[in-house]
Protein backbone atom coordinates (compact mmCIF):
# COMPACT_ATOMS: atom_id res chain seq x y z
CA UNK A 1 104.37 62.46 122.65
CA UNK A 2 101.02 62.67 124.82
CA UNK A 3 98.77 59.70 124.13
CA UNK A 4 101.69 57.19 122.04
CA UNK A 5 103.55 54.71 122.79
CA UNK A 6 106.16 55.17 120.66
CA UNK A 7 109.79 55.57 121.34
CA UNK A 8 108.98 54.67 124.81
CA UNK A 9 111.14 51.40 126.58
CA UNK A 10 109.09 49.35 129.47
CA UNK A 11 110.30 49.91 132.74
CA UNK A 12 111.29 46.46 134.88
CA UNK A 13 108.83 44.77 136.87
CA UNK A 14 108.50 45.54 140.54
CA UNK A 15 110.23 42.27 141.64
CA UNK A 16 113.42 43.32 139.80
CA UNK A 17 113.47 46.53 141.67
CA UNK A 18 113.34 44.76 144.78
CA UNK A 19 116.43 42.67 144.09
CA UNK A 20 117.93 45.80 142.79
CA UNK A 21 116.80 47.70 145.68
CA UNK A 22 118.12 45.01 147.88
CA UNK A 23 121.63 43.65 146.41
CA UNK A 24 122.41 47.86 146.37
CA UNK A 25 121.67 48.15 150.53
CA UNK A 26 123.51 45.10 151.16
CA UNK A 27 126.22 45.69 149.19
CA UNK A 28 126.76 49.53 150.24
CA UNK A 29 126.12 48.09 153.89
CA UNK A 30 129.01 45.70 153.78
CA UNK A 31 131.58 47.38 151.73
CA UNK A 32 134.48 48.26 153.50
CA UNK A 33 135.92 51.88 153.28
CA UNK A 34 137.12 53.24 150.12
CA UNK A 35 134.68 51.22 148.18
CA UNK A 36 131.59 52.64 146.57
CA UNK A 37 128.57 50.72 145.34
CA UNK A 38 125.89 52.12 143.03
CA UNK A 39 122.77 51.54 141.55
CA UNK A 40 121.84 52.09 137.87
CA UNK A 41 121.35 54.09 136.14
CA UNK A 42 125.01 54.93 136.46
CA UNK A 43 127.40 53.39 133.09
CA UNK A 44 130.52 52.08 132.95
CA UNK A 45 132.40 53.47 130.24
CA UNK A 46 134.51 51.08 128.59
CA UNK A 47 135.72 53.62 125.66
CA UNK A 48 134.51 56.65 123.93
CA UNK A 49 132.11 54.41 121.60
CA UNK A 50 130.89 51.68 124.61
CA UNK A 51 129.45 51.66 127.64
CA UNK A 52 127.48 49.43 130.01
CA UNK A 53 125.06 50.06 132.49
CA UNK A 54 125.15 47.49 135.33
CA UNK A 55 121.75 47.22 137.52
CA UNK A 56 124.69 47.78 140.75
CA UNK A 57 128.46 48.66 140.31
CA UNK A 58 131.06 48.46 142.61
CA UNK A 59 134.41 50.25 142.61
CA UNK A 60 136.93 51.77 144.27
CA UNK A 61 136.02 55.34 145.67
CA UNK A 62 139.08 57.31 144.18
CA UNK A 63 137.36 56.38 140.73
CA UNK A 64 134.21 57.96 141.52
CA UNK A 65 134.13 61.45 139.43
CA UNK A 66 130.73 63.45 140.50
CA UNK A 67 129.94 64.69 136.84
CA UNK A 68 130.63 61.50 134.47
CA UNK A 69 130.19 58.30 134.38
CA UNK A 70 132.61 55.30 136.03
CA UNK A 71 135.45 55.09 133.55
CA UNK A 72 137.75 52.56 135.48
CA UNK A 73 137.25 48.93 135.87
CA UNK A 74 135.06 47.97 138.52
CA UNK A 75 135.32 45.59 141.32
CA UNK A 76 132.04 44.10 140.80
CA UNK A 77 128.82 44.36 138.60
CA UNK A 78 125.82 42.84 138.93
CA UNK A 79 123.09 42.06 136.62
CA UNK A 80 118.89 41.06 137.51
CA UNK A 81 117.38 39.30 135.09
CA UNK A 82 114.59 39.44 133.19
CA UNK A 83 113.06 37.22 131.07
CA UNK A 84 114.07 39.39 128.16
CA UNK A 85 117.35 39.78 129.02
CA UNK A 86 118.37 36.63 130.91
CA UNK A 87 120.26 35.33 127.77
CA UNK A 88 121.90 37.97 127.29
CA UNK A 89 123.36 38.67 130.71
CA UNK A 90 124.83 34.94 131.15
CA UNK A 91 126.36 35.28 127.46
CA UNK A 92 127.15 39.03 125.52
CA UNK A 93 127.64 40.51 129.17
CA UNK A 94 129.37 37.56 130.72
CA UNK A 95 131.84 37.98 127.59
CA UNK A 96 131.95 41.23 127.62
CA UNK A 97 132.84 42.29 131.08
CA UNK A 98 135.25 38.93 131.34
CA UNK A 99 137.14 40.80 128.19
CA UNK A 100 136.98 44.33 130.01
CA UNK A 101 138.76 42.61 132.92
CA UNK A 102 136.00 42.80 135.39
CA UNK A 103 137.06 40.60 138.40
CA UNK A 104 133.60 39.13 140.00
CA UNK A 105 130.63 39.25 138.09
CA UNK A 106 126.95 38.34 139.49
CA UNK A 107 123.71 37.25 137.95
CA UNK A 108 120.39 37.69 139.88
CA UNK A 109 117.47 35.77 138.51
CA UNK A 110 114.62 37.51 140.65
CA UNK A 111 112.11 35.18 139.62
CA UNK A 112 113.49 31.89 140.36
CA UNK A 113 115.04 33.43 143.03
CA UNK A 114 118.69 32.53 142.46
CA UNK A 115 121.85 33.92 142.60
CA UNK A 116 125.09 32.97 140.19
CA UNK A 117 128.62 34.03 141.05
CA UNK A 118 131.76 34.41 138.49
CA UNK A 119 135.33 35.25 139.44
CA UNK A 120 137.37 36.02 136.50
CA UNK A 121 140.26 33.63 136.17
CA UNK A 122 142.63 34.28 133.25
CA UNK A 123 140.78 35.43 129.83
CA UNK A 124 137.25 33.91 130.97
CA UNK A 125 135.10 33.74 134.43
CA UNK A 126 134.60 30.71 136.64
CA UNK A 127 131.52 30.21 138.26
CA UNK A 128 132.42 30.33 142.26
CA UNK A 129 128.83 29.98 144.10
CA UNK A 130 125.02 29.41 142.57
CA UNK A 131 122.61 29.57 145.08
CA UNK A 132 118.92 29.81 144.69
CA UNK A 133 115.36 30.13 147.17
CA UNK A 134 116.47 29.75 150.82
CA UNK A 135 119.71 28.58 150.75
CA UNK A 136 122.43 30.97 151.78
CA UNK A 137 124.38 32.54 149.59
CA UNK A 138 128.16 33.90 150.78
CA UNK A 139 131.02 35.04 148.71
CA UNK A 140 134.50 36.48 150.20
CA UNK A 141 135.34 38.75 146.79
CA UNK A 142 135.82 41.24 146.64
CA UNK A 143 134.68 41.73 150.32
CA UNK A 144 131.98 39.22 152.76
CA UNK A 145 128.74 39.37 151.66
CA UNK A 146 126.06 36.67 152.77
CA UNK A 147 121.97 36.89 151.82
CA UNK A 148 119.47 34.19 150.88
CA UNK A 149 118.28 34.56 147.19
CA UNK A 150 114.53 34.31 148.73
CA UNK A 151 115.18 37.57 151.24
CA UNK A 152 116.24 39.48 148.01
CA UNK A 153 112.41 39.51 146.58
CA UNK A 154 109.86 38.65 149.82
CA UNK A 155 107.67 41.50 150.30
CA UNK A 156 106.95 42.22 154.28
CA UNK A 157 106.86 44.96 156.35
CA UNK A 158 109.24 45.99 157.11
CA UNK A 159 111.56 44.35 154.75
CA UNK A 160 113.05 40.84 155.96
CA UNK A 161 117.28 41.37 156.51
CA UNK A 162 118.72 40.28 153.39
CA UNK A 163 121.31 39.26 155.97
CA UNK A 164 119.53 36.58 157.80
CA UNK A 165 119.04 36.04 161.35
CA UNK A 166 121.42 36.74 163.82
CA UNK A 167 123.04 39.48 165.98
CA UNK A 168 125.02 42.52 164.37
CA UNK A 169 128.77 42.34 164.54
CA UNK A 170 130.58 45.22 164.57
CA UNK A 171 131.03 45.83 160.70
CA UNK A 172 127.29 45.23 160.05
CA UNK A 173 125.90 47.92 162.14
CA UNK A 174 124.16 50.02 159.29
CA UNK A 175 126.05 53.12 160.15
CA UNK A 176 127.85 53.60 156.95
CA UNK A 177 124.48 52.63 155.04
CA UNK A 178 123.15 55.43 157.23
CA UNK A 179 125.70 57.92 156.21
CA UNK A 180 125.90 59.73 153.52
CA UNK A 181 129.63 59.88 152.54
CA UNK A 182 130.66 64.22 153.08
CA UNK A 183 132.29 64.16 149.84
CA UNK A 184 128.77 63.14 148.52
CA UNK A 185 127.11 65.97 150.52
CA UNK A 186 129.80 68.35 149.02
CA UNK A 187 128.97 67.35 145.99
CA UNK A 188 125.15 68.19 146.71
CA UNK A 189 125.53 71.59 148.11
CA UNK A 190 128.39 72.99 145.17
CA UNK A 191 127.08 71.07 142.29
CA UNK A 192 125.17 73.36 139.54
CA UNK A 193 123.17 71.10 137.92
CA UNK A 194 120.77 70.24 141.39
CA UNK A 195 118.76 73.29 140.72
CA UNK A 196 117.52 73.26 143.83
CA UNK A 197 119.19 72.43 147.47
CA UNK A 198 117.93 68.68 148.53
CA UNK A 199 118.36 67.62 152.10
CA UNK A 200 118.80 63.73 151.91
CA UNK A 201 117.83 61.55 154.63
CA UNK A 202 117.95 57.39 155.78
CA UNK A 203 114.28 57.73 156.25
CA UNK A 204 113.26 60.36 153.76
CA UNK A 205 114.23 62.92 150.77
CA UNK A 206 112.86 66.73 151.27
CA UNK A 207 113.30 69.85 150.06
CA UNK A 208 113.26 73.17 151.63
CA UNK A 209 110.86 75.85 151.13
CA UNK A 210 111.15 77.69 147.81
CA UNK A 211 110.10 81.29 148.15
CA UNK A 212 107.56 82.72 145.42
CA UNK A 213 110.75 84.36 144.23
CA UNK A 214 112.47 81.10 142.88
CA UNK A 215 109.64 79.38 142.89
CA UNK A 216 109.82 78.35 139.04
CA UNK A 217 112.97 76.24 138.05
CA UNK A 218 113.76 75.13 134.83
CA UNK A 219 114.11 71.71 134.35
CA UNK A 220 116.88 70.23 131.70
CA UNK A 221 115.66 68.07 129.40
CA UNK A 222 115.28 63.73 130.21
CA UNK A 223 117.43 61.69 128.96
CA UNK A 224 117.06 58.56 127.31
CA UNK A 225 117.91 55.77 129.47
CA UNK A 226 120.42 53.39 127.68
């Protein structure tokens, strides 16, 4: 409704997008192959009547289906904090994804800045690394991963390497971060619900020229973001 307020759910502060923003490239950079790592808004359906909707998910590729959402058990989730929603995230969530068998669970806390790792171990998680400002944080599960919590929210141009200093090895190139996966671009090209063709790019999105002809596409209604 033009002009109210009502109905409508604030959006997250620009610091959380950055550690969103930031966890997702790192992540996607270091996964190995056959692993998959997306942002929200993306859920993780745990039945018919629940789902979840991780800030970044992490699963195996073969799990992936291109027109629902993630029905298997991840590898990883990850949550960034809020103020709002910090509570909840280290308790309801932290119960809830330990009893949906979740191995590794993370909790980003973009304004202290810290980082909190949890490995499930039986019924319940353990808490395996908590790192917070400039100290390095590094985890081996469920793949090597190393970033300061600082890096994750510093604004500079261009962005600092969540990575740290140092020179690239072999498996930290970029190249797959650069790549869009040719099952993905499949899936862009056949899938009937783009409405229009959308060349994707490292460095930019763009769209071809649209023709007077087709120049009017109908757009499908937004949905409500859970």
């Amino acid at each position: 409704m033009a002009g109210s307020s009502a109905g409508l759910t604030r959006s997250p502060n620009g610091r959380h997008q950055l550690a969103v923003g930031r966890i997702y490239w790192l992540l996607d950079d270091a996964a190995p192959p056959g692993v998959e790592v997306l942002p929200a808004p993306y859920d993780w359906w745990i039945s018919e009547i629940e789902c979840y909707e991780p800030d970044v998910v992490v699963f195996h590729q073969a799990n992936f289906d291109p027109g629902g959402p993630l029905r298997a058990t991840p590898l990883l989730v990850v949550e960034v904090s809020s103020r709002s929603t910090r509570l909840h995230d280290l308790n309801a969530k932290l119960a809830a994804y330990a009893a949906n068998g979740c191995p590794h669970y993370w909790v980003v806390d973009p304004d202290e800045p810290s980082v909190v790792a949890f490995r499930l171990a039986g019924a319940d998680y353990e808490e395996v690394a908590r790192t917070a400002g400039d100290a390095h944080f590094e985890v081996s599960e469920p793949f090597s991963v190393g970033f300061s919590p600082a890096q994750l929210v510093a604004c500079s141009s261009p962005p600092a390497d969540p990575r740290g200093p140092g020179p690239a090895t072999p498996e930290h190139t970029g190249a797959r971060r650069r790549r869009i996966p040719e099952w993905h671009r499949a899936w862009w090209r056949a899938s009937p619900a783009s409405g229009a063709a959308v060349a994707f790019t490292s460095r930019a999105i763009t769209s071809p020229p649209v023709s007077s002809a087709t120049s009017s596409i109908s757009r499908r209604p937004s949905l409500s973001r859970r």
